[in-house]
Protein backbone atom coordinates (compact mmCIF):
# COMPACT_ATOMS: atom_id res chain seq x y z
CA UNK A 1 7.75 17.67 -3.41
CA UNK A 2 7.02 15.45 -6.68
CA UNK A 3 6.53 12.18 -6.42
CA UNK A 4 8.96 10.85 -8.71
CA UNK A 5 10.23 8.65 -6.27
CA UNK A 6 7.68 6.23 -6.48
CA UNK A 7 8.75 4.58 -9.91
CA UNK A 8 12.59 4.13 -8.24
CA UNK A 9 10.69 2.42 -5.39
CA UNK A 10 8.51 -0.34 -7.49
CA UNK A 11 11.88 -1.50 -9.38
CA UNK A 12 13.49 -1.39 -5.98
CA UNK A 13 10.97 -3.64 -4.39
CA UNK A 14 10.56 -6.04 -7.72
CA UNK A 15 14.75 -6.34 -7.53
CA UNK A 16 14.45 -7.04 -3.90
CA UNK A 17 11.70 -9.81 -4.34
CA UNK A 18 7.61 -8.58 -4.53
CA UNK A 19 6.86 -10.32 -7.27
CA UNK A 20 3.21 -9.11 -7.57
CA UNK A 21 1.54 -5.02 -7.50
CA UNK A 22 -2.41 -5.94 -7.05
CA UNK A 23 -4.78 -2.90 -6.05
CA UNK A 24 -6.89 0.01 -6.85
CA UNK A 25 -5.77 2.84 -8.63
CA UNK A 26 -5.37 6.38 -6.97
CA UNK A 27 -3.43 9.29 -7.94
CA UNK A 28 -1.47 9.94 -5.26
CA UNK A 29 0.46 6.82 -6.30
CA UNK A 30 -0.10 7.34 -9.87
CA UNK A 31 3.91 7.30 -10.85
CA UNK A 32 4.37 3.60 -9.01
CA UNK A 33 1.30 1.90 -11.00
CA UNK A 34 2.48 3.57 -14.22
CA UNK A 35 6.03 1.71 -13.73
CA UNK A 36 4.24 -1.45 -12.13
CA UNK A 37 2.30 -1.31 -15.76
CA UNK A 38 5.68 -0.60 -17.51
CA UNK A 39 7.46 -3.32 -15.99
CA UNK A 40 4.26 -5.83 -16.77
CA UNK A 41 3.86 -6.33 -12.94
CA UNK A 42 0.92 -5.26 -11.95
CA UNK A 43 -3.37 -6.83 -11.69
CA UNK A 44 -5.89 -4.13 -11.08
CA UNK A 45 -9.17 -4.58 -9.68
CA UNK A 46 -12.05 -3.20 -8.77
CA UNK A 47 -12.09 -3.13 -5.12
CA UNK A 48 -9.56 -2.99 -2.13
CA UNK A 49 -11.20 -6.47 -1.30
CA UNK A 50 -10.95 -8.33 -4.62
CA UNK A 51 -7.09 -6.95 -4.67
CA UNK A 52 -6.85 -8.53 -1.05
CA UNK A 53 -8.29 -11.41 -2.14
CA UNK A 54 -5.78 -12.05 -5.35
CA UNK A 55 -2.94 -11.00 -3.25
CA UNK A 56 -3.94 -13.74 -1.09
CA UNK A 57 -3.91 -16.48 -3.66
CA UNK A 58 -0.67 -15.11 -5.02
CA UNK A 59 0.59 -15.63 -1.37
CA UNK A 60 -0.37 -19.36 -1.57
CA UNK A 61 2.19 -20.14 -4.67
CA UNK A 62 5.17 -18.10 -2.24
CA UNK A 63 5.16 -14.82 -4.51
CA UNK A 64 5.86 -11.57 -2.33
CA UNK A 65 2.69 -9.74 -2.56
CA UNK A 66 1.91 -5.68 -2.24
CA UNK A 67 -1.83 -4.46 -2.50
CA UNK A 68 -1.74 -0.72 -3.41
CA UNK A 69 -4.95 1.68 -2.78
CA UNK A 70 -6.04 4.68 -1.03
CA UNK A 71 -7.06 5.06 2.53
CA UNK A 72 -10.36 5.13 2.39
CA UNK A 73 -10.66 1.80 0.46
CA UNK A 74 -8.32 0.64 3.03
CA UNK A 75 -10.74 1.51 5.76
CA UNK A 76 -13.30 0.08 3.62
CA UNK A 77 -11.73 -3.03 3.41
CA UNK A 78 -10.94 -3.41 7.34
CA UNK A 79 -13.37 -6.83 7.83
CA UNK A 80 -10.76 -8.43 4.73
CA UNK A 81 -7.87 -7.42 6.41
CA UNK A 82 -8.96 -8.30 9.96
CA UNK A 83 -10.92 -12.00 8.86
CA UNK A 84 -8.31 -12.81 6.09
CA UNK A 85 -5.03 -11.16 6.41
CA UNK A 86 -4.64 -11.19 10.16
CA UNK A 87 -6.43 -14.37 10.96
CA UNK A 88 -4.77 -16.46 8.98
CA UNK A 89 -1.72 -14.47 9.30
CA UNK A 90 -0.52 -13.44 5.32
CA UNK A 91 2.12 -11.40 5.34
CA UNK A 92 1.56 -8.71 2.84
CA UNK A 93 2.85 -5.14 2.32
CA UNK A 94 0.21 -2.07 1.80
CA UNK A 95 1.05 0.61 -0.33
CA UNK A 96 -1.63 3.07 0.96
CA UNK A 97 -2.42 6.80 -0.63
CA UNK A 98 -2.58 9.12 2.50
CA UNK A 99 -5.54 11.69 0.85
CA UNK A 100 -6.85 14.07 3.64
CA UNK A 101 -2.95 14.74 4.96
CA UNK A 102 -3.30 18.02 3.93
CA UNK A 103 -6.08 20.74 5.27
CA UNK A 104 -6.60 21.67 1.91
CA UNK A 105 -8.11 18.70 0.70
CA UNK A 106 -11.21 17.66 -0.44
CA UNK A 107 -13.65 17.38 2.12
CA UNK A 108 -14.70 14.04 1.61
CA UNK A 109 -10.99 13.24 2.45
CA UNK A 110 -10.59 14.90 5.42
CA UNK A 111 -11.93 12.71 7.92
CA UNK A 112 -10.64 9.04 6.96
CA UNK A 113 -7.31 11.28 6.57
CA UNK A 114 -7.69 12.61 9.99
CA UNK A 115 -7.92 8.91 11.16
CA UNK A 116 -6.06 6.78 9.30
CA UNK A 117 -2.90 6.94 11.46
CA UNK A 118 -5.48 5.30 14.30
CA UNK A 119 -6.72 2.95 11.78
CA UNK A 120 -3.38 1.47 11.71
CA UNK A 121 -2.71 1.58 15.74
CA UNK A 122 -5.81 -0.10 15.93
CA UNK A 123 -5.10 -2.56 13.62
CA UNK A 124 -1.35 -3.13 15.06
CA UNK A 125 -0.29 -2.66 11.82
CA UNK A 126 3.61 -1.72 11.64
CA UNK A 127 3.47 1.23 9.14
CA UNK A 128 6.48 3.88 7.94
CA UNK A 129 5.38 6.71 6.49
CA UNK A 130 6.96 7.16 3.02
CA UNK A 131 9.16 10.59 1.45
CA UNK A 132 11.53 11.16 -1.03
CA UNK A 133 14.58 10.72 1.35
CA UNK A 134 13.29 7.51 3.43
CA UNK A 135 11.32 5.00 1.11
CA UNK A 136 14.59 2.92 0.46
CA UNK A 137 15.20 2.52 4.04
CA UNK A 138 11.31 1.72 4.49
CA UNK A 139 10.93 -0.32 1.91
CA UNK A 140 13.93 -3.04 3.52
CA UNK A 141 11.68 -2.62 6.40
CA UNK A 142 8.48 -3.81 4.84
CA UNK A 143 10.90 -6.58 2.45
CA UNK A 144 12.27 -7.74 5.88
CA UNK A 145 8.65 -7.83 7.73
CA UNK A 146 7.08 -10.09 5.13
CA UNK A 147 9.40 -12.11 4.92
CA UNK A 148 9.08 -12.56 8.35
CA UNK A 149 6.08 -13.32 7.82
CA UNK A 150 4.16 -10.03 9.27
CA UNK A 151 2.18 -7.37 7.79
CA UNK A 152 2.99 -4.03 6.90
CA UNK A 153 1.88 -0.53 6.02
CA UNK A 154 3.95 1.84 3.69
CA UNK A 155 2.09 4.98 3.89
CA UNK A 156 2.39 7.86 0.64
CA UNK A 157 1.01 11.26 1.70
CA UNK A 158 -0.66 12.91 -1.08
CA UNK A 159 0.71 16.29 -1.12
CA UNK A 160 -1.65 17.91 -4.26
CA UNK A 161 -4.44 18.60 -4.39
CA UNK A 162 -6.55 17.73 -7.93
């Protein structure tokens, strides 16, 4: 399965309100941050932090807010979400590259692949993992959560391995 996919999804979500794409690059979600570039929508940093950390401040000025990145900058950014995001209760989507879904993959994936569905439980963080035949219904979700004012996790499996 390509992942073509992703680009329909970022001008779904900017139509339906996010006004913001802050985050890491990774290449499993390599087609949504070249459209989030396209559409002039999109701040990149350096670390899953620093993106927190800008989404948060875009939060402040009511702008819907998604912080993209991989899992294992996700896990490495669990004291930002927990301290920040949770405490003070900032409602923001995560676009998170699943690397280490598949056996196959590099072995410094495998284990924060292997746990990153806990990661979440743990975190009681509302996630739906994402495919070409459900990200429009999961991306309402997420719209819907945030707006809400609640957290969110959508979840991209990488399925290559480069």
């Amino acid at each position: 399965m390509t992942q073509d996919f992703q680009k329909q999804m970022c001008n779904f979500l900017i139509k339906h309100g996010i006004k913001n794409f802050i985050g890491v690059p990774d290449s499993t979600l390599k087609n949504f941050i070249e459209e989030a570039t396209k559409r002039k929508k999109i701040i990149i940093a350096t670390r899953e932090e620093e993106a927190i950390g800008i989404a948060t401040g875009m939060l402040l000025t009511n702008n819907l807010t998604l912080v993209f990145m991989q899992n294992a900058g996700f896990a490495n950014s669990l004291s930002t979400i927990t301290s920040l995001i949770q405490l003070y209760e900032f409602p923001v989507v995560f676009l998170i590259g699943w690397r280490g879904f598949q056996k196959n993959d590099a072995p410094e994936h495998k284990k924060i692949g292997r746990i990153q569905p806990k990661l979440l439980k743990d975190l009681e963080l509302d996630k739906k993992i994402l495919n070409k035949n459900n990200w429009k219904t999961a991306c309402v979700w997420a719209i819907d959560k945030i707006q809400k004012g609640n957290s969110c996790a959508l979840i991209i499996p990488r399925e290559f391995v480069d």
